[in-house]
Protein backbone atom coordinates (compact mmCIF):
# COMPACT_ATOMS: atom_id res chain seq x y z
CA UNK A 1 0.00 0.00 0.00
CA UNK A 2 1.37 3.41 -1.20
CA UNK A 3 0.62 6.81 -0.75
CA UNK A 4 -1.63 6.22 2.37
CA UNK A 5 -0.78 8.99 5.46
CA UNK A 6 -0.03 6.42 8.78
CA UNK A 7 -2.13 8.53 10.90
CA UNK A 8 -5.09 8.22 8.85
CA UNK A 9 -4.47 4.33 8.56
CA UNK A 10 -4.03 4.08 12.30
CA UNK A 11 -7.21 5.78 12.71
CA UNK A 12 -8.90 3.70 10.31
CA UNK A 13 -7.84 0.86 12.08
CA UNK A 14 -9.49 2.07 15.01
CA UNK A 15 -12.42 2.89 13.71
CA UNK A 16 -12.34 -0.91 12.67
CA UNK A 17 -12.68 -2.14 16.42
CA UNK A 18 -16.31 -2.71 16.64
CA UNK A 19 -18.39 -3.41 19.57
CA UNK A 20 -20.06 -6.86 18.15
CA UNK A 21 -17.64 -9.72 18.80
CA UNK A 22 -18.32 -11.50 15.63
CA UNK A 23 -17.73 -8.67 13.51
CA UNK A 24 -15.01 -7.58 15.49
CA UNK A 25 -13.01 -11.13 14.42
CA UNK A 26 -13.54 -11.15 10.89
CA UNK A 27 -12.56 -6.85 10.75
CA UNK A 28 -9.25 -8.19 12.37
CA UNK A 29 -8.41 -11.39 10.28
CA UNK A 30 -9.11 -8.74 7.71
CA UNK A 31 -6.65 -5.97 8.99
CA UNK A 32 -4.55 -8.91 9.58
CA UNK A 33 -4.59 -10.98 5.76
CA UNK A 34 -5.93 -7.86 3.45
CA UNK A 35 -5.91 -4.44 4.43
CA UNK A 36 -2.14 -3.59 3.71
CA UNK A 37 -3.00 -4.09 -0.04
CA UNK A 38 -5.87 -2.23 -0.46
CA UNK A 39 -5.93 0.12 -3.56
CA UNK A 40 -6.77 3.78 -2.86
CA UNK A 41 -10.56 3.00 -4.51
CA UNK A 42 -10.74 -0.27 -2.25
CA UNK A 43 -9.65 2.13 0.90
CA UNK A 44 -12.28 4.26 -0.03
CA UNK A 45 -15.21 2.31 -0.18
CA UNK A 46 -13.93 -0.04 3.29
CA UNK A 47 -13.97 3.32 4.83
CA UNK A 48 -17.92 3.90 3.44
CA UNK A 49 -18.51 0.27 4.70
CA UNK A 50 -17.26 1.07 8.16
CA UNK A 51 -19.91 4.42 8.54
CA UNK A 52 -22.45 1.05 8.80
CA UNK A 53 -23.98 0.62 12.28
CA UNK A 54 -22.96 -2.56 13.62
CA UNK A 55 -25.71 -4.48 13.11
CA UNK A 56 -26.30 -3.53 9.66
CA UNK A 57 -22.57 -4.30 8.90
CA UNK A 58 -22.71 -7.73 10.29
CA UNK A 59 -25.79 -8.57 8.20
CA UNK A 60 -23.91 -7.13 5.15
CA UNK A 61 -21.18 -9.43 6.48
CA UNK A 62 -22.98 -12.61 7.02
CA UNK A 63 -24.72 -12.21 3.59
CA UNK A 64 -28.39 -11.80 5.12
CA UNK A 65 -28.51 -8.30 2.70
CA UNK A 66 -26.30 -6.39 0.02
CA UNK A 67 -25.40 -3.78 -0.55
CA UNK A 68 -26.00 -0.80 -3.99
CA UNK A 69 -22.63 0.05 -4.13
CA UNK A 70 -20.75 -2.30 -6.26
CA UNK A 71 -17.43 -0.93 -4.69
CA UNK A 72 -18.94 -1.92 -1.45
CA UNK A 73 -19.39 -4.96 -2.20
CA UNK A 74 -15.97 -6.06 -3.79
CA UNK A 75 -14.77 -5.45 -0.11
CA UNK A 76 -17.95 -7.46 1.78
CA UNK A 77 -16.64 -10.28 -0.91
CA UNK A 78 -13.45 -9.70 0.78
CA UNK A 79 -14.88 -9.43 4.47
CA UNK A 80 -17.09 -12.49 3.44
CA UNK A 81 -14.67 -15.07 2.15
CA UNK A 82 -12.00 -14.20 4.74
């Protein structure tokens, strides 16, 4: 990943803690296996994904309901087969 200020990845890092455990795990095995290669239009639309409540994410997650955006949901894919 190139071009990306560290302070603005740290934060979005944080703002990746959630307060729902099972979302919580699969944001971190994400962090973890995927989010250091993330092109500036992937960064982008993980940090639209992560203005979801948490509930609403998790369902987005667990594949109970999609998404509009088809940037979105290249990342869900991601989220989803991690």
């Amino acid at each position: 990943m190139t071009d990306f200020d560290p302070v603005e990845l740290k934060r979005i890092r944080w703002h990746s803690r959630r307060g729902l455990l099972e979302l919580d795990l699969v944001l971190e095995r994400f962090l973890a296996q995927r989010f250091d290669s993330l092109s500036p239009a992937e960064m982008s639309a993980y940090k639209a994904l992560l203005e979801l409540p948490d509930n609403d994410f998790l369902d987005v997650v667990n594949g109970k309901t999609d998404l509009d955006d088809p940037a979105i949901m290249q990342i869900v894919e991601i989220l989803r087969a991690i």
